[in-house]
Protein backbone atom coordinates (compact mmCIF):
# COMPACT_ATOMS: atom_id res chain seq x y z
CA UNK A 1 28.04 13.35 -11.90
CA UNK A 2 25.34 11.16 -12.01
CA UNK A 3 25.51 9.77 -15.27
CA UNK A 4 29.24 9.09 -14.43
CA UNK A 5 28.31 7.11 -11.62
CA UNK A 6 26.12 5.43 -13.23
CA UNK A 7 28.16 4.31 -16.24
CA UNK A 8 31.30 3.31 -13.55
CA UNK A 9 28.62 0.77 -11.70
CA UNK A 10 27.78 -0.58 -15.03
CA UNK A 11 31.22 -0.69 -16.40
CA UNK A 12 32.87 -2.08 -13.28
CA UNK A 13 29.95 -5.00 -13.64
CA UNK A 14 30.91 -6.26 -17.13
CA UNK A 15 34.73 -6.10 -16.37
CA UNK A 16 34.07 -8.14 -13.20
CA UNK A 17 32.34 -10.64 -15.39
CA UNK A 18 35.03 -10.29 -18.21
CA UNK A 19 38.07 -10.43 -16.25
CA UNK A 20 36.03 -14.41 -15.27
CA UNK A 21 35.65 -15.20 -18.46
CA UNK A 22 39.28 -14.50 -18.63
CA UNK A 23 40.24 -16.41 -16.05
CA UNK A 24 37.55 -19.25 -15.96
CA UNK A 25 36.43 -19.44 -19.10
CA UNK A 26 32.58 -20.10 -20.50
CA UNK A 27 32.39 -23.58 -19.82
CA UNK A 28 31.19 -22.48 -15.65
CA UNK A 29 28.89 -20.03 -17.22
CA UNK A 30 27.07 -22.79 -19.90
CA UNK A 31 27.56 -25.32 -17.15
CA UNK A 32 24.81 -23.22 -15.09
CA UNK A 33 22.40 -23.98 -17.66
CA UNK A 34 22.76 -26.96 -18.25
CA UNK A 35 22.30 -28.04 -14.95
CA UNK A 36 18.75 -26.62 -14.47
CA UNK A 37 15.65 -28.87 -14.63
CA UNK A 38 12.79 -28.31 -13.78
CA UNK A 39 12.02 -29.33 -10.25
CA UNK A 40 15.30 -26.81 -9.52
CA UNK A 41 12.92 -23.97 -10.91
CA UNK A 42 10.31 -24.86 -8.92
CA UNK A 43 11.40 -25.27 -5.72
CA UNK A 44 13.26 -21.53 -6.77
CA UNK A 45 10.01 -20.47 -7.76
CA UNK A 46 7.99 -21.39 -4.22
CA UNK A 47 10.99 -20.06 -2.54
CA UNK A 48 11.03 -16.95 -3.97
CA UNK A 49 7.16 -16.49 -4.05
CA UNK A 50 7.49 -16.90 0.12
CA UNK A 51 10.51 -14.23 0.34
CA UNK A 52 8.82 -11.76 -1.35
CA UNK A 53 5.63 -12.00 0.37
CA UNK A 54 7.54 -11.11 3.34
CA UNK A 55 9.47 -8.68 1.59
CA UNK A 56 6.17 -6.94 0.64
CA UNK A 57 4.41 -7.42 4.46
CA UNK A 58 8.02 -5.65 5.46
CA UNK A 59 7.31 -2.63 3.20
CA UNK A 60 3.89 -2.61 4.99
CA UNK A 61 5.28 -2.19 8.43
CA UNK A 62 7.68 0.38 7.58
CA UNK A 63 5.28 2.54 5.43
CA UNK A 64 2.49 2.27 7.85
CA UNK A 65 5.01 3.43 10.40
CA UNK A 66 5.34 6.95 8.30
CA UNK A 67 1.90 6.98 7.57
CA UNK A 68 1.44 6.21 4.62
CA UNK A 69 -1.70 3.70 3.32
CA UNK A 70 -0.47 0.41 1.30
CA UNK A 71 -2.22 -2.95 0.95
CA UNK A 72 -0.18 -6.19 0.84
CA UNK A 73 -2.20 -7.42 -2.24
CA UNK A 74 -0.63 -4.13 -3.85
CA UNK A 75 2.65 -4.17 -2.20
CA UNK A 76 3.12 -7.71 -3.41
CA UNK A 77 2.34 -7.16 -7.30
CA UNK A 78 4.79 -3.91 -6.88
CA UNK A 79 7.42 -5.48 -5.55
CA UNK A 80 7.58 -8.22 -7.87
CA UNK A 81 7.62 -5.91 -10.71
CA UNK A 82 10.54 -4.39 -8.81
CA UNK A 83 12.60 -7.49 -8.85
CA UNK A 84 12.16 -7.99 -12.31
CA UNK A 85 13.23 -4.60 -12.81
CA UNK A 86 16.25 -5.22 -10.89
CA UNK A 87 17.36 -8.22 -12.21
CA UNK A 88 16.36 -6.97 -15.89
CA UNK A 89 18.01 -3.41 -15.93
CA UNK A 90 21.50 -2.99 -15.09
CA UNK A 91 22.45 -1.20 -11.83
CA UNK A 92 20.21 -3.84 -9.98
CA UNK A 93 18.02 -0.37 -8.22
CA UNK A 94 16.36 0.59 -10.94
CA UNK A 95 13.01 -1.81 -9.95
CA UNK A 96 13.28 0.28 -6.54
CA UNK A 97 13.54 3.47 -7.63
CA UNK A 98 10.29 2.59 -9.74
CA UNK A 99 8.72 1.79 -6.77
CA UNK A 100 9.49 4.01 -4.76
CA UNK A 101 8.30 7.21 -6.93
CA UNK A 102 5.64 5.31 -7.75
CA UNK A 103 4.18 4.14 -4.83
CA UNK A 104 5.06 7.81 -3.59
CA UNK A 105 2.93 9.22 -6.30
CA UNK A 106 0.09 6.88 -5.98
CA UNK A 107 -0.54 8.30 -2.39
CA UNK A 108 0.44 12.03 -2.97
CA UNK A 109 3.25 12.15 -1.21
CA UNK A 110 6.22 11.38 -2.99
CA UNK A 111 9.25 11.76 -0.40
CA UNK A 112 7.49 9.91 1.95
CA UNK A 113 7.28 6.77 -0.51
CA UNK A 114 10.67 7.06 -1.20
CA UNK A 115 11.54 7.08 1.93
CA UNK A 116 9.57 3.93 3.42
CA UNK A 117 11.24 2.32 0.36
CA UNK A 118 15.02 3.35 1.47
CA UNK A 119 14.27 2.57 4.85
CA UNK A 120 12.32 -1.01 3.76
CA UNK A 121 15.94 -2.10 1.86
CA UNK A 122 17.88 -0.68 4.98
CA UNK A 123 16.90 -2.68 7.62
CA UNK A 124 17.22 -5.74 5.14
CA UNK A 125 20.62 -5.28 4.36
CA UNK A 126 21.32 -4.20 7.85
CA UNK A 127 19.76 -7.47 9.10
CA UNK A 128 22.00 -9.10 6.53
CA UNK A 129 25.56 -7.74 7.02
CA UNK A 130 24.81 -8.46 11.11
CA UNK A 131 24.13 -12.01 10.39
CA UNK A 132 26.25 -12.69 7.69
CA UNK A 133 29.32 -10.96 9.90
CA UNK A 134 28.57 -13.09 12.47
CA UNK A 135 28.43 -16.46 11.14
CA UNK A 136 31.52 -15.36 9.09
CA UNK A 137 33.63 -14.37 12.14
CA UNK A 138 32.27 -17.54 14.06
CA UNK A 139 31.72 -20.33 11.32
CA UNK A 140 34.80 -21.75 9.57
CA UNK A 141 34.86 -19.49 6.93
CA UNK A 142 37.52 -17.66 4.21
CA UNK A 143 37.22 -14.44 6.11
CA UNK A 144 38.00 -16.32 9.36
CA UNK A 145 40.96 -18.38 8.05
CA UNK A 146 42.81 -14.87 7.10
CA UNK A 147 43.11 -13.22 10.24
CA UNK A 148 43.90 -9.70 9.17
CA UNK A 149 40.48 -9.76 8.06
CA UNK A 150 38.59 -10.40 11.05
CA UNK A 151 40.07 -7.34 13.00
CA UNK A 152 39.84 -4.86 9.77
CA UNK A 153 35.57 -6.23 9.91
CA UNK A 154 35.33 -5.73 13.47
CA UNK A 155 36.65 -1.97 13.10
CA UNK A 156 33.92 -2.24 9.80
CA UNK A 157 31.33 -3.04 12.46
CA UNK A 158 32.02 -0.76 15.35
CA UNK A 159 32.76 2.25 12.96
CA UNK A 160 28.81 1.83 11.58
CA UNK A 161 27.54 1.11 15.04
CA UNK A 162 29.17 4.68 16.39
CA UNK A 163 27.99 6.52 13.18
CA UNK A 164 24.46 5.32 13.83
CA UNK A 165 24.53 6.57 17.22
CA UNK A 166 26.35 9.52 16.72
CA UNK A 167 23.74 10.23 13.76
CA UNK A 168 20.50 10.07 16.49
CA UNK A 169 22.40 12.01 18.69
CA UNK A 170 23.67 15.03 16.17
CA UNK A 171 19.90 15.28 15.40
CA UNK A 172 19.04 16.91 18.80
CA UNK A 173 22.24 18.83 18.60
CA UNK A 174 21.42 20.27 15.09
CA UNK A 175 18.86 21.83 17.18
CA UNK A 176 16.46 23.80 14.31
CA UNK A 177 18.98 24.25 11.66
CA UNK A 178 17.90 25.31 8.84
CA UNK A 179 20.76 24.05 6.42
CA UNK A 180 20.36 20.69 3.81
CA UNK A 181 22.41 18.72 6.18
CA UNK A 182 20.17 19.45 9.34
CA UNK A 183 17.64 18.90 7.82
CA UNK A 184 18.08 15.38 6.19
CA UNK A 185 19.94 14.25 9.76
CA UNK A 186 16.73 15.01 11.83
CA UNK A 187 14.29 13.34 8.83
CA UNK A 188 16.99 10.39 8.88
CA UNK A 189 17.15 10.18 13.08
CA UNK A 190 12.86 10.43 13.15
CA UNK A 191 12.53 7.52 10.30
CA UNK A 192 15.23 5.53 12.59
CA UNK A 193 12.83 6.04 15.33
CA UNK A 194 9.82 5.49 13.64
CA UNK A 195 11.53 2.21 12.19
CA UNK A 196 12.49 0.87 15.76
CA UNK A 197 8.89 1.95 17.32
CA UNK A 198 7.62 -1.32 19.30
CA UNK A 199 4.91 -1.88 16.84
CA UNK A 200 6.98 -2.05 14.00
CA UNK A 201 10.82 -3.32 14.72
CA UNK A 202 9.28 -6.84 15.53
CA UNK A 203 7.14 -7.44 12.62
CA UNK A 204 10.68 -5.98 10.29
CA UNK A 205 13.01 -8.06 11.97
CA UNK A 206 11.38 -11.44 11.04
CA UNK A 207 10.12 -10.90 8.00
CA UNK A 208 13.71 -9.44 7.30
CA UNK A 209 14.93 -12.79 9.02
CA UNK A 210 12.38 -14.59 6.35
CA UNK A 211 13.94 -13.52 3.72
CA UNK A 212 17.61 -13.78 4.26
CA UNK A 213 16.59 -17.55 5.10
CA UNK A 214 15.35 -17.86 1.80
CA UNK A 215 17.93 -16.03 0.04
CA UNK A 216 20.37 -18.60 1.56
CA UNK A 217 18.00 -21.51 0.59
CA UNK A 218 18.31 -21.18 -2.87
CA UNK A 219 21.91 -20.36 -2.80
CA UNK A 220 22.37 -23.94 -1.14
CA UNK A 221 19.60 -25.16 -3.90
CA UNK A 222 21.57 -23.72 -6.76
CA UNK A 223 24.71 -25.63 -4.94
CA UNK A 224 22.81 -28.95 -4.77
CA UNK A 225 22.12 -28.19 -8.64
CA UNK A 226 25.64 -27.92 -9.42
CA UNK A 227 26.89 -31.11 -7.71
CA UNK A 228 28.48 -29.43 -4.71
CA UNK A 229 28.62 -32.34 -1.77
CA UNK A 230 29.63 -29.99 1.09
CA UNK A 231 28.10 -30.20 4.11
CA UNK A 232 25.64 -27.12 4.75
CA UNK A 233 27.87 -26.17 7.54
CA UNK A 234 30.34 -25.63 5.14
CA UNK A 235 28.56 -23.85 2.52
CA UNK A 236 26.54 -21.28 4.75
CA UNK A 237 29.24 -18.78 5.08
CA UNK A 238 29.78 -19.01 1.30
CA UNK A 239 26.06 -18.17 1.07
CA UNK A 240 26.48 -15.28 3.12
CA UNK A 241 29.75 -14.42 1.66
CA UNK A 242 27.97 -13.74 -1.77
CA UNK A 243 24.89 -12.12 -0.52
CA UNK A 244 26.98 -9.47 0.81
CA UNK A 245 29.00 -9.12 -2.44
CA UNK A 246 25.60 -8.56 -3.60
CA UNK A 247 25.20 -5.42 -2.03
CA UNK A 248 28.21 -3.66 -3.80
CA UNK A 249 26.71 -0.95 -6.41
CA UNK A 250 29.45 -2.46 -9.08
CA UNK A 251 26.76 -5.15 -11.05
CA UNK A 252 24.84 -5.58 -14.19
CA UNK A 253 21.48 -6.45 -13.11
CA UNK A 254 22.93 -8.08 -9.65
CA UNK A 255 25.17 -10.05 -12.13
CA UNK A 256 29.28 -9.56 -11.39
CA UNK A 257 30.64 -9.11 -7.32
CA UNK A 258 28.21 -12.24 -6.86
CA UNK A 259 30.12 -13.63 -9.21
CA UNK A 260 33.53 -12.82 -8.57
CA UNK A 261 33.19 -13.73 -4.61
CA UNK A 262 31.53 -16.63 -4.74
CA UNK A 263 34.40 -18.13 -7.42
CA UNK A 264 37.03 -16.59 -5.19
CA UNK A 265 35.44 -17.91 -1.38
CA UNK A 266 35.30 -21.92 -3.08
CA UNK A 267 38.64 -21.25 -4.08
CA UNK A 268 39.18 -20.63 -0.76
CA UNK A 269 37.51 -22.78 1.09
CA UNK A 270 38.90 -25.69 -0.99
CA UNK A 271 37.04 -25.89 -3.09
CA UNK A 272 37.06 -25.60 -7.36
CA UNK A 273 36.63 -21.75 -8.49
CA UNK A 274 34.74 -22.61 -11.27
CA UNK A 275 32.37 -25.02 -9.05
CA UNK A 276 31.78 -21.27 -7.15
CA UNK A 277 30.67 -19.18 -10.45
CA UNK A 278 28.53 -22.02 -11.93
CA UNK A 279 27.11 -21.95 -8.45
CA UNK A 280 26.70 -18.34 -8.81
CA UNK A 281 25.47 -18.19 -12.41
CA UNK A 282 22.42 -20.94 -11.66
CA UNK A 283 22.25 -18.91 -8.29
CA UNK A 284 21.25 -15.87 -10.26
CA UNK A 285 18.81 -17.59 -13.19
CA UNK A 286 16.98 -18.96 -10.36
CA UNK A 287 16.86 -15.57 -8.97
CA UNK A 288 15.68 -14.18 -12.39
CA UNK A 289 13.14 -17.25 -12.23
CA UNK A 290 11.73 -16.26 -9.18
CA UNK A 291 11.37 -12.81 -10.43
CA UNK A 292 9.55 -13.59 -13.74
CA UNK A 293 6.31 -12.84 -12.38
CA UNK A 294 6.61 -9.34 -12.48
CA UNK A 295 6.08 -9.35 -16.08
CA UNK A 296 2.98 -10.36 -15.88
CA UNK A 297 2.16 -6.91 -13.58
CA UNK A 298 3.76 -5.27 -16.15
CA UNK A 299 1.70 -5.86 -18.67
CA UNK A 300 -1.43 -6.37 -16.70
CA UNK A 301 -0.67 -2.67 -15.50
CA UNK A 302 -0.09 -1.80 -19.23
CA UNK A 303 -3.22 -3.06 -20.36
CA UNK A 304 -5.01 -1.18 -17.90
CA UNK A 305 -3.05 2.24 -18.83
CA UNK A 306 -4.09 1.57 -21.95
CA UNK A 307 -7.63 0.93 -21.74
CA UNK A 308 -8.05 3.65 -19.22
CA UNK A 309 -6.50 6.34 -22.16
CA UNK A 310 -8.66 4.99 -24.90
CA UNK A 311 -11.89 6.46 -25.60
CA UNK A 312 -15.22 4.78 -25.19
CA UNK A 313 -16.52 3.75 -28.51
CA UNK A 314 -20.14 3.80 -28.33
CA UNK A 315 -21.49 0.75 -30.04
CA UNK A 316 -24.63 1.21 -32.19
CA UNK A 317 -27.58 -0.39 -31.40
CA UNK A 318 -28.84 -3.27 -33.30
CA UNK A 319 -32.79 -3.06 -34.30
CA UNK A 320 -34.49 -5.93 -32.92
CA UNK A 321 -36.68 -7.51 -34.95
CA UNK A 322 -40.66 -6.60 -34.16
CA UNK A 323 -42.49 -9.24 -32.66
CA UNK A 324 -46.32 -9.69 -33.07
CA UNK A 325 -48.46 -8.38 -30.49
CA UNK A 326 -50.19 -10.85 -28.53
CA UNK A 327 -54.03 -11.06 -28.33
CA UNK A 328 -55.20 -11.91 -25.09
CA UNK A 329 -58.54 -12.77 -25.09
CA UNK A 330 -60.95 -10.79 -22.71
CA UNK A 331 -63.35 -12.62 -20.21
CA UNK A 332 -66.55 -10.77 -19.67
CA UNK A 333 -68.09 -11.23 -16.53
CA UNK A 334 -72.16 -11.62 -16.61
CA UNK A 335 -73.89 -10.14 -13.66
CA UNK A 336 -77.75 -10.44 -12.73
CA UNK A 337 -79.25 -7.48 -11.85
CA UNK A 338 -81.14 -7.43 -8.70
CA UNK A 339 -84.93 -5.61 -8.30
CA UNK A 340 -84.56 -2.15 -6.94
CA UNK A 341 -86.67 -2.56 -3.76
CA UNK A 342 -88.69 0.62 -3.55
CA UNK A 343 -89.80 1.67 0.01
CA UNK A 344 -92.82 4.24 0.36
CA UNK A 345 -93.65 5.59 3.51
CA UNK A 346 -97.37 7.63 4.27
CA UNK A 347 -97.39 10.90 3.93
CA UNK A 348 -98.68 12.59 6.97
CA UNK A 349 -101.39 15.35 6.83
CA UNK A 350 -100.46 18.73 7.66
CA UNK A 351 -101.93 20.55 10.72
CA UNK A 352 -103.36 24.12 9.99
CA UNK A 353 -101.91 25.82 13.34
CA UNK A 354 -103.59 29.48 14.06
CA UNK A 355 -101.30 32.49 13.46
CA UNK A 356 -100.19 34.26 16.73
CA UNK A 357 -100.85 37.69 16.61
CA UNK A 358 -98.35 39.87 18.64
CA UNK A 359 -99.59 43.17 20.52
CA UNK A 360 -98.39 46.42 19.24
CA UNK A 361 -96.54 48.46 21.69
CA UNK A 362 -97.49 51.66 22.68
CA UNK A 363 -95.26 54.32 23.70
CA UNK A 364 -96.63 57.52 25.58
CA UNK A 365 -94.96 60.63 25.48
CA UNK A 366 -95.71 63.52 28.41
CA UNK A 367 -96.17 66.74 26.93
CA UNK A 368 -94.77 69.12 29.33
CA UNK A 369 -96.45 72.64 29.27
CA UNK A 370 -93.89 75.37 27.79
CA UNK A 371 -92.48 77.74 30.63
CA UNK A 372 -92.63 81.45 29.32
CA UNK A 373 -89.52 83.64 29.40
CA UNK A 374 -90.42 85.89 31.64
CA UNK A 375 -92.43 83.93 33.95
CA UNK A 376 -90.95 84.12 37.77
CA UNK A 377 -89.70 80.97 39.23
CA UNK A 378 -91.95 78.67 40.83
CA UNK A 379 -91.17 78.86 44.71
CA UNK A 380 -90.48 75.62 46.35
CA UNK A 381 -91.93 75.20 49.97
CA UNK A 382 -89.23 75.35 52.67
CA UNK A 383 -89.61 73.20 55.75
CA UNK A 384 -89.47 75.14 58.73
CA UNK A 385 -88.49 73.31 61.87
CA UNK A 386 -91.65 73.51 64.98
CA UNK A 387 -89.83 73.39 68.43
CA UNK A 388 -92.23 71.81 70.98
């Protein structure tokens, strides 16, 4: 089914672009490159460096809001590689895609990436078709002139506004569902919140109003290129008109509604048809233009692929050649040597003293007389008491 898909958006691109060769011919499509010089490129080329700085600081805000990590230096190089993709490959999503599971795998987490990608190119385009609607229901405009238009985008608008609110709601009704469908409506209603969080829904909005601004700039540049004199009153909802033909899945590398709407809305508006597709063909080199530096991350990221894969060659060592050793003479330090000064001191004459001689002790011992065995007692005198 996919591969079906994907071969009707590719198909329905080259017949949009055949069926204007058919009717316009190739002089509108040569006529776009002819009219290119070079200060044209490089005003494209400033412009588009600015609108996809922003575009980068946008993907900042949005993944930082699901927690993921990404610097701007990074986010910048990645989503110019991404626009090169686009513009290079047909289908015009592939460069997103890319980033997306890239950027996903790079921080280990590969649905959140993709998510903070989807939800990065949402609120862009839903900046976009709010504007553009606007200015094409209010400016004079070919959607304006034909009235049964206006009322059949109105219902366009109110039927997305009451799905988006009927989405936030059905995620506190789907309660804890278990099912695919449950799931994906709360993950969709908690990115919407996360999106619209006051530290993040500020920062998105202008950077998303940045680059619609530019994206309209060098539509009106590539009109200036062709020769157009309309006033830019005139030729804003024209702009707008294209960059939400843009949007439509059925293109070759963004290459064919562009193409088709632009031709039809001058035709339109009064103006020539084929003044509207060279406007859109030097509309989309510029584009391509302002996308070119993603080539160079291509290969720079190449190069590095590669040279982290190969193996380290050691390189052998080269024998130096031997020098010859340096003598350094040795300095020999002279000392006098001093006279030992020898002290003698008198020796003193030793004084006989007389030995002490100590008097033995003596010990006697009483010699008690032996007491026969049959001897009587000796009888002790017993003190009688005298009365008076």
């Amino acid at each position: 089914m996919r591969t079906v898909w994907a071969w009707a958006r590719t198909l329905g691109g080259v017949g949009i672009l055949a069926l204007l060769l058919w009717r316009l011919g190739t002089s509108a499509f040569l006529d776009g490159l002819r009219v290119i010089d070079g200060g044209t490129l490089l005003i494209a080329f400033g412009i588009g460096a600015l609108t996809t700085v922003f575009s980068a600081w946008r993907w900042c805000l949005v993944a930082r809001g699901l927690g993921i990590r990404l610097p701007l230096g990074a986010a910048v190089a990645d989503y110019y590689r991404a626009l090169f993709l686009n513009a290079a490959l047909p289908g015009g999503v592939l460069g997103d895609v890319h980033r997306a599971v890239r950027h996903g795998r790079d921080v280990g987490d590969v649905g959140r990436g993709v998510r903070a990608v989807v939800l990065e190119r949402s609120a862009g385009q839903v900046v976009l078709v709010t504007i553009g609607v606007t200015v094409l229901l209010t400016y004079p405009s070919p959607v304006r002139a034909r009235a049964g238009l206006a009322p059949a985008v109105a219902v366009l608008l109110i039927g997305l506004a009451a799905a988006l609110v009927l989405g936030l709601r059905s995620r506190h009704r789907a309660g804890r569902g278990t099912s695919w469908l449950a799931r994906g409506v709360r993950t969709a209603g908690s990115d919407v919140r996360l999106l619209l969080a006051r530290r993040t829904w500020p920062g998105v909005l202008l950077a998303s109003a940045v680059v619609l601004a530019g994206h309209v700039a060098t539509f009106l540049v590539a009109a200036r290129a062709v020769g157009s004199t309309a006033p830019l009153a005139r030729l804003l909802p024209l702009a707008l008109l294209a960059l939400l033909a843009m949007t439509l899945p059925l293109n070759v590398g963004g290459w064919g509604p562009r193409e088709g709407v632009t031709a039809w809305a001058f035709g339109a508006a009064g103006l020539s048809a084929t003044q509207g597709l060279t406007v859109a063909v030097v509309y989309g080199l510029l584009a391509f233009v302002a996308a070119l530096p993603g080539v160079a991350v291509l290969v720079g990221r190449w190069l590095q692929r590669l040279r982290g894969d190969a193996p380290a060659q050691p390189t052998p060592a080269q024998p130096t050649p031997a020098q010859p050793a340096q003598v350094r003479p040795v300095q020999v330090r002279t000392t006098q040597a001093r006279p030992a000064q020898v002290r003698t001191t008198p020796a003193r004459p030793a004084q006989a003293r007389p030995a002490q001689v100590r008097p033995a002790r003596v010990r006697t011992i009483q010699v008690r007389p032996a007491r026969a065995r049959n001897a009587p007692a000796p009888v002790r005198p017993v003190p009688v008491p005298v009365s008076a």
